[in-house]
PDB file of N, CA and C in Angstrom:
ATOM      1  N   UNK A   1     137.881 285.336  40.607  1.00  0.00           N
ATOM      2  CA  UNK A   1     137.022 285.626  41.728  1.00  0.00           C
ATOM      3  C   UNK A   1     137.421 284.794  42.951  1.00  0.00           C
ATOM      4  N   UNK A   2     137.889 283.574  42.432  1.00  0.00           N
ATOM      5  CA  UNK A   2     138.449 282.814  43.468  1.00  0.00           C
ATOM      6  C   UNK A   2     139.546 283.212  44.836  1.00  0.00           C
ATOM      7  N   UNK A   3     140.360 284.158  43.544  1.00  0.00           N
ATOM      8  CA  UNK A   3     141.663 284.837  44.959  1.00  0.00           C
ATOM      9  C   UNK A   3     140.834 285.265  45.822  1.00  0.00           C
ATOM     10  N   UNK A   4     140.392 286.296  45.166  1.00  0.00           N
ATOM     11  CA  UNK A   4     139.695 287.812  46.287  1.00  0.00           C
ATOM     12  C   UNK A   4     138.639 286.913  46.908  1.00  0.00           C
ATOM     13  N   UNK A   5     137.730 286.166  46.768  1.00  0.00           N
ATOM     14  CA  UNK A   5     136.718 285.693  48.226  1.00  0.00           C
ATOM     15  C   UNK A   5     137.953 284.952  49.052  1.00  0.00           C
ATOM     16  N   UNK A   6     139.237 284.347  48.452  1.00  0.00           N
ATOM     17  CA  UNK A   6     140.409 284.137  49.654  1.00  0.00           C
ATOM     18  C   UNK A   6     140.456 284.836  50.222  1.00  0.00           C
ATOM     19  N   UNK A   7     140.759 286.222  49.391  1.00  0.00           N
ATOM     20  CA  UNK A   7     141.648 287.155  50.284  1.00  0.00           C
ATOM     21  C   UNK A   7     140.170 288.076  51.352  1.00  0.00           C
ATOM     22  N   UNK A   8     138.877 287.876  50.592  1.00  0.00           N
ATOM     23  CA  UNK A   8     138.087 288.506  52.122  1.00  0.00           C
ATOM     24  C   UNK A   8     137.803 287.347  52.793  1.00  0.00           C
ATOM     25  N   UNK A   9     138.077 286.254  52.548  1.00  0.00           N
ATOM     26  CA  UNK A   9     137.931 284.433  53.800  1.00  0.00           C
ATOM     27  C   UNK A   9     138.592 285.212  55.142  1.00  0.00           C
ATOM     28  N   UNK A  10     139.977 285.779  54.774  1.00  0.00           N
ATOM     29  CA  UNK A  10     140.953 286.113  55.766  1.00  0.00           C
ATOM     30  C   UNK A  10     140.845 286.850  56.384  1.00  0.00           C
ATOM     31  N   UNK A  11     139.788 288.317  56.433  1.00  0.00           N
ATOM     32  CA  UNK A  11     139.534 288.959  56.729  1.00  0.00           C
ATOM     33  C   UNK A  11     137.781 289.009  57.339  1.00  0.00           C
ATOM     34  N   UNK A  12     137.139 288.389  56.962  1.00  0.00           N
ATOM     35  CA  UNK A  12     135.607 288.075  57.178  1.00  0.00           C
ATOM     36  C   UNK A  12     135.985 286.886  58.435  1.00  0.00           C
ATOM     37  N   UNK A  13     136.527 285.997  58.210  1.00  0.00           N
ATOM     38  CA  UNK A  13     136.588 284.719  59.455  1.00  0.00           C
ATOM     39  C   UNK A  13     136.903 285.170  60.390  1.00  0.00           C
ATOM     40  N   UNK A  14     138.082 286.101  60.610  1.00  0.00           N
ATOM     41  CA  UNK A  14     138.764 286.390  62.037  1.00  0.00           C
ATOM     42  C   UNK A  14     137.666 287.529  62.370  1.00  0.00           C
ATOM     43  N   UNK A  15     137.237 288.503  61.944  1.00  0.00           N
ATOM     44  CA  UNK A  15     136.174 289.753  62.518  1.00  0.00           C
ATOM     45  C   UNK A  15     134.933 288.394  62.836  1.00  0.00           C
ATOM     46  N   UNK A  16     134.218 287.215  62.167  1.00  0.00           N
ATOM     47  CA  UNK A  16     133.168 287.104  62.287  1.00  0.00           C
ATOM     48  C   UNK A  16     133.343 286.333  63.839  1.00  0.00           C
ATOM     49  N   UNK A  17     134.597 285.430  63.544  1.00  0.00           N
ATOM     50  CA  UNK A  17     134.862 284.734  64.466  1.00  0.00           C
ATOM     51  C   UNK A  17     135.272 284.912  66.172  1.00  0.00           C
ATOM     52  N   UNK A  18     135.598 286.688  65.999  1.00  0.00           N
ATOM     53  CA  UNK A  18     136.100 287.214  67.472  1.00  0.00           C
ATOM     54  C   UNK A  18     134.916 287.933  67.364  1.00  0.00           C
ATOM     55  N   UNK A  19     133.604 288.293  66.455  1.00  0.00           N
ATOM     56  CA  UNK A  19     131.881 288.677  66.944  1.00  0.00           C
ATOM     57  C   UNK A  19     131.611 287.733  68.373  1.00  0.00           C
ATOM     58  N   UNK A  20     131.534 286.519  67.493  1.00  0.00           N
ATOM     59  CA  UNK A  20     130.872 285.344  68.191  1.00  0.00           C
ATOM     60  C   UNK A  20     131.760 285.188  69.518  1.00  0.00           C
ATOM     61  N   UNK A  21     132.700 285.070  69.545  1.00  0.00           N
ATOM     62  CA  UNK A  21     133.374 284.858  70.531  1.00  0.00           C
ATOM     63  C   UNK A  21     132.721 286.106  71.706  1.00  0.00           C
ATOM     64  N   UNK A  22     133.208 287.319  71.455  1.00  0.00           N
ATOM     65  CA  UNK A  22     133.032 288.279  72.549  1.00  0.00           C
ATOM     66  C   UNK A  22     131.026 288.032  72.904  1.00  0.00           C
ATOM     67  N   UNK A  23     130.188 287.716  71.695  1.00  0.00           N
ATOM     68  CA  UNK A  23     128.944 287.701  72.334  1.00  0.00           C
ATOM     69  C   UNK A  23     128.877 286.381  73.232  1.00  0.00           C
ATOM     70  N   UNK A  24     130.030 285.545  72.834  1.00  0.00           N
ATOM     71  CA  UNK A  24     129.709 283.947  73.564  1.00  0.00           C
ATOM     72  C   UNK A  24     129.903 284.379  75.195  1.00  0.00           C
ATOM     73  N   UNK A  25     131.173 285.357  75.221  1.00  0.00           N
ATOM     74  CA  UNK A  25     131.945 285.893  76.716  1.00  0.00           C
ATOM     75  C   UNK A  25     130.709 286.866  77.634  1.00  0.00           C
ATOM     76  N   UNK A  26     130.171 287.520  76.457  1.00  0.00           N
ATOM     77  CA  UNK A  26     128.927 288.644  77.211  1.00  0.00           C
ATOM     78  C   UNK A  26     127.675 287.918  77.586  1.00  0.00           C
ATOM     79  N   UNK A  27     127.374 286.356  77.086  1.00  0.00           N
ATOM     80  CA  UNK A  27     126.330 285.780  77.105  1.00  0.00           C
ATOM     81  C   UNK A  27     126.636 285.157  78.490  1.00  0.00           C
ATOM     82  N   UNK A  28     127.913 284.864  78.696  1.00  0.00           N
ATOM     83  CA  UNK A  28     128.072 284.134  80.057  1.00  0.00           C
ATOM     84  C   UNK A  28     128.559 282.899  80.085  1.00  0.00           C
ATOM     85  N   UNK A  29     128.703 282.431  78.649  1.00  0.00           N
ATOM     86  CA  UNK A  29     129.169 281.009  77.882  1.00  0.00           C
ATOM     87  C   UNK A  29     131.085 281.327  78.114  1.00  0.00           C
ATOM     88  N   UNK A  30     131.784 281.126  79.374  1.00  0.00           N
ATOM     89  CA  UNK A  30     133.393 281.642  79.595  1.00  0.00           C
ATOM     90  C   UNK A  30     134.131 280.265  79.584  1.00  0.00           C
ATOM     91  N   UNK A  31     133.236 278.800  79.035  1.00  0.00           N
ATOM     92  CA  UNK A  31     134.379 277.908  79.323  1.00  0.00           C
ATOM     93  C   UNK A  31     134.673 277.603  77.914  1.00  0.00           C
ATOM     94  N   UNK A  32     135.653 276.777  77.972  1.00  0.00           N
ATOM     95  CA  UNK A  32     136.305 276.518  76.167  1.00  0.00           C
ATOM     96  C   UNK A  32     135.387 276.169  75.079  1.00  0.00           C
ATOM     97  N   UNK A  33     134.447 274.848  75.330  1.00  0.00           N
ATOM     98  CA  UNK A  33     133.655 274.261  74.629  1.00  0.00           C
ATOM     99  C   UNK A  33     132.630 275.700  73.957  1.00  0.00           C
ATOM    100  N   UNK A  34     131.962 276.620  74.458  1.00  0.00           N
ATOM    101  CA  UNK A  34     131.092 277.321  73.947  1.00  0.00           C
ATOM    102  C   UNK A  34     132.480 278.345  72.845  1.00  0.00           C
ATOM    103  N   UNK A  35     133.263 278.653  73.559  1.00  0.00           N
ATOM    104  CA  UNK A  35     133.859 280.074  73.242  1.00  0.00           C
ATOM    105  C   UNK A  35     135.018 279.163  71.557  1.00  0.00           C
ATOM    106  N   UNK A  36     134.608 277.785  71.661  1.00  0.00           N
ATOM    107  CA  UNK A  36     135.619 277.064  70.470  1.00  0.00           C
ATOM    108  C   UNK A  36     134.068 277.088  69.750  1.00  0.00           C
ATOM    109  N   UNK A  37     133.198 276.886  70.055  1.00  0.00           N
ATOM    110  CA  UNK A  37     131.983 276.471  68.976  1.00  0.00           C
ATOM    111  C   UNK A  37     131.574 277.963  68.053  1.00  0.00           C
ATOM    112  N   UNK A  38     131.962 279.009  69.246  1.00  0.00           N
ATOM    113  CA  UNK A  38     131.347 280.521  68.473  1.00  0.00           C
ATOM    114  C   UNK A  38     132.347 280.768  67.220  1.00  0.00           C
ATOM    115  N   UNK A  39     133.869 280.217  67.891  1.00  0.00           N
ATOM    116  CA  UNK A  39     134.878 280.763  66.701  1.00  0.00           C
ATOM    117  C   UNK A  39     134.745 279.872  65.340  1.00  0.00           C
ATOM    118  N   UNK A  40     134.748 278.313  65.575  1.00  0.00           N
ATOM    119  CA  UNK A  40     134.630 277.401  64.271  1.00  0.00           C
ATOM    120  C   UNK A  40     133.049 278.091  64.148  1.00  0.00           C
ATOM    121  N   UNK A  41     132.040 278.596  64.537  1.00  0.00           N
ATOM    122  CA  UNK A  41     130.872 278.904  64.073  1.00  0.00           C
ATOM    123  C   UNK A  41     131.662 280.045  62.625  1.00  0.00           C
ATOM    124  N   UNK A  42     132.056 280.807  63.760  1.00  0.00           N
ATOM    125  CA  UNK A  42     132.758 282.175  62.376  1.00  0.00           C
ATOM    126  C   UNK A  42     133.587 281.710  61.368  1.00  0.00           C
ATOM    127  N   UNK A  43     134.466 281.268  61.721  1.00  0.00           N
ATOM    128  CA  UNK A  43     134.927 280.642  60.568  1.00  0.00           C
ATOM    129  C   UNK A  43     134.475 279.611  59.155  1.00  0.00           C
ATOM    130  N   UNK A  44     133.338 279.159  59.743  1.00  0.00           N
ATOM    131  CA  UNK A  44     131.942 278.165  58.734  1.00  0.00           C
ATOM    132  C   UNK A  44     131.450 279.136  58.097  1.00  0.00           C
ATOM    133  N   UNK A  45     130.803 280.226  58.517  1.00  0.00           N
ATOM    134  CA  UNK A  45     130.246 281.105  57.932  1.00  0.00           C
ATOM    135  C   UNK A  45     130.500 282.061  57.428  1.00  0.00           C
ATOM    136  N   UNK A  46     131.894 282.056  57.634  1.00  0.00           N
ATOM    137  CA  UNK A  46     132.902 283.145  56.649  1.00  0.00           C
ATOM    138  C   UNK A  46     132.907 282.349  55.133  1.00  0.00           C
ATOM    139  N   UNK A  47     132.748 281.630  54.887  1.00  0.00           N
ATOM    140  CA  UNK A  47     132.890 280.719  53.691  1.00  0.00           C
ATOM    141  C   UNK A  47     131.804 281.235  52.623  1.00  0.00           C
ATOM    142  N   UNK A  48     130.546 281.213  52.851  1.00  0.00           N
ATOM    143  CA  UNK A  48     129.449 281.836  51.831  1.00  0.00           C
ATOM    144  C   UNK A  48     129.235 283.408  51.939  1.00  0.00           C
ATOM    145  N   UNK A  49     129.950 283.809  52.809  1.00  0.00           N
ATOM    146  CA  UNK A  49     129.698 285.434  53.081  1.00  0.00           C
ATOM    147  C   UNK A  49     130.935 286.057  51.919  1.00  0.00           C
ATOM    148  N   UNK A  50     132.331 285.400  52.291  1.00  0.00           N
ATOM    149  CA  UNK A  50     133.042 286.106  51.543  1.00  0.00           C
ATOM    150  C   UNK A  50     133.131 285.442  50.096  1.00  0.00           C
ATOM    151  N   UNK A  51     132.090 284.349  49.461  1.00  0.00           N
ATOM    152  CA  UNK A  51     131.828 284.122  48.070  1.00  0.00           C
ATOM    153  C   UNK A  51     130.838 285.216  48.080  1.00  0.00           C
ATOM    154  N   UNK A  52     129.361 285.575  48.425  1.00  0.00           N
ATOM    155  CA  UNK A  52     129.044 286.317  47.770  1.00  0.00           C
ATOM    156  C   UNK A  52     129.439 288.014  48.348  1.00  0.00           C
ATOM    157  N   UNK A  53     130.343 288.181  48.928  1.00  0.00           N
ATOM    158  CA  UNK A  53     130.938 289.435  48.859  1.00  0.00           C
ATOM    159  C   UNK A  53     131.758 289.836  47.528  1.00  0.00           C
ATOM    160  N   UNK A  54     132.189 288.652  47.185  1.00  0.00           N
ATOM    161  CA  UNK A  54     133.467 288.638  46.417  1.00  0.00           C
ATOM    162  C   UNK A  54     132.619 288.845  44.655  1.00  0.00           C
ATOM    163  N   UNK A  55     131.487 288.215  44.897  1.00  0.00           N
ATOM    164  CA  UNK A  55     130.084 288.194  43.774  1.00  0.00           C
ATOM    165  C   UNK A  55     130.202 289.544  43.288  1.00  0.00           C
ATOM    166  N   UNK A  56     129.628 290.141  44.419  1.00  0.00           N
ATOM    167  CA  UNK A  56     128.883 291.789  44.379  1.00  0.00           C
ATOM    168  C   UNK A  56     130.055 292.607  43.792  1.00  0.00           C
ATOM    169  N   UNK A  57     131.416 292.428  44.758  1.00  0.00           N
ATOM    170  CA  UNK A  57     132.663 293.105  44.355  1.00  0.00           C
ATOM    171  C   UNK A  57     132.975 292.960  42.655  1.00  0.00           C
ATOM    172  N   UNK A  58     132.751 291.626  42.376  1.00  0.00           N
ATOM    173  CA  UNK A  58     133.186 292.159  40.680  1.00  0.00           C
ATOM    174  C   UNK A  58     132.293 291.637  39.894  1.00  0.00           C
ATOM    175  N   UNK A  59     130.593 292.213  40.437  1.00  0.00           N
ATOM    176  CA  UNK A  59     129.853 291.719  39.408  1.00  0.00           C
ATOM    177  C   UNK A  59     129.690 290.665  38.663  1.00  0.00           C
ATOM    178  N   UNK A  60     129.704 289.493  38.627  1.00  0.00           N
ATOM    179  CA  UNK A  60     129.465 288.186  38.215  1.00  0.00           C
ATOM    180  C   UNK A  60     128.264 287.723  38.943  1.00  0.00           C
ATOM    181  N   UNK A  61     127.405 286.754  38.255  1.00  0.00           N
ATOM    182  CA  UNK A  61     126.382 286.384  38.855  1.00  0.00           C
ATOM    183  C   UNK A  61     126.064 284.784  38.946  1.00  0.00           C
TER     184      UNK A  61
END
């Protein structure tokens, strides 16, 4: 189970991480400090999303 929540880490961080980013740009937040906090935000929270994605995907509990 370990690979596959890797292999959706890689794929969940960069989509969650360019979310945050473009809402940081639409919010009005355009200097580095906000638009670096939205991406390490996505990338933190790609961590428990793609364990229990990876859960559901092969049934283990």
């Amino acid at each position: 189970m370990m690979r596959l929540a890797s292999i959706l880490y890689s794929l969940i961080s960069t989509t969650l991480a360019g979310s945050f980013i473009v809402v940081s740009l639409v919010s009005g937040y355009v200097t580095l400090i906000p638009i670096l906090i939205a991406a390490a935000l996505g990338f933190v929270l790609a961590v428990p999303v793609s364990w229990l994605i990876a859960r559901q995907i092969t049934g283990t509990e």
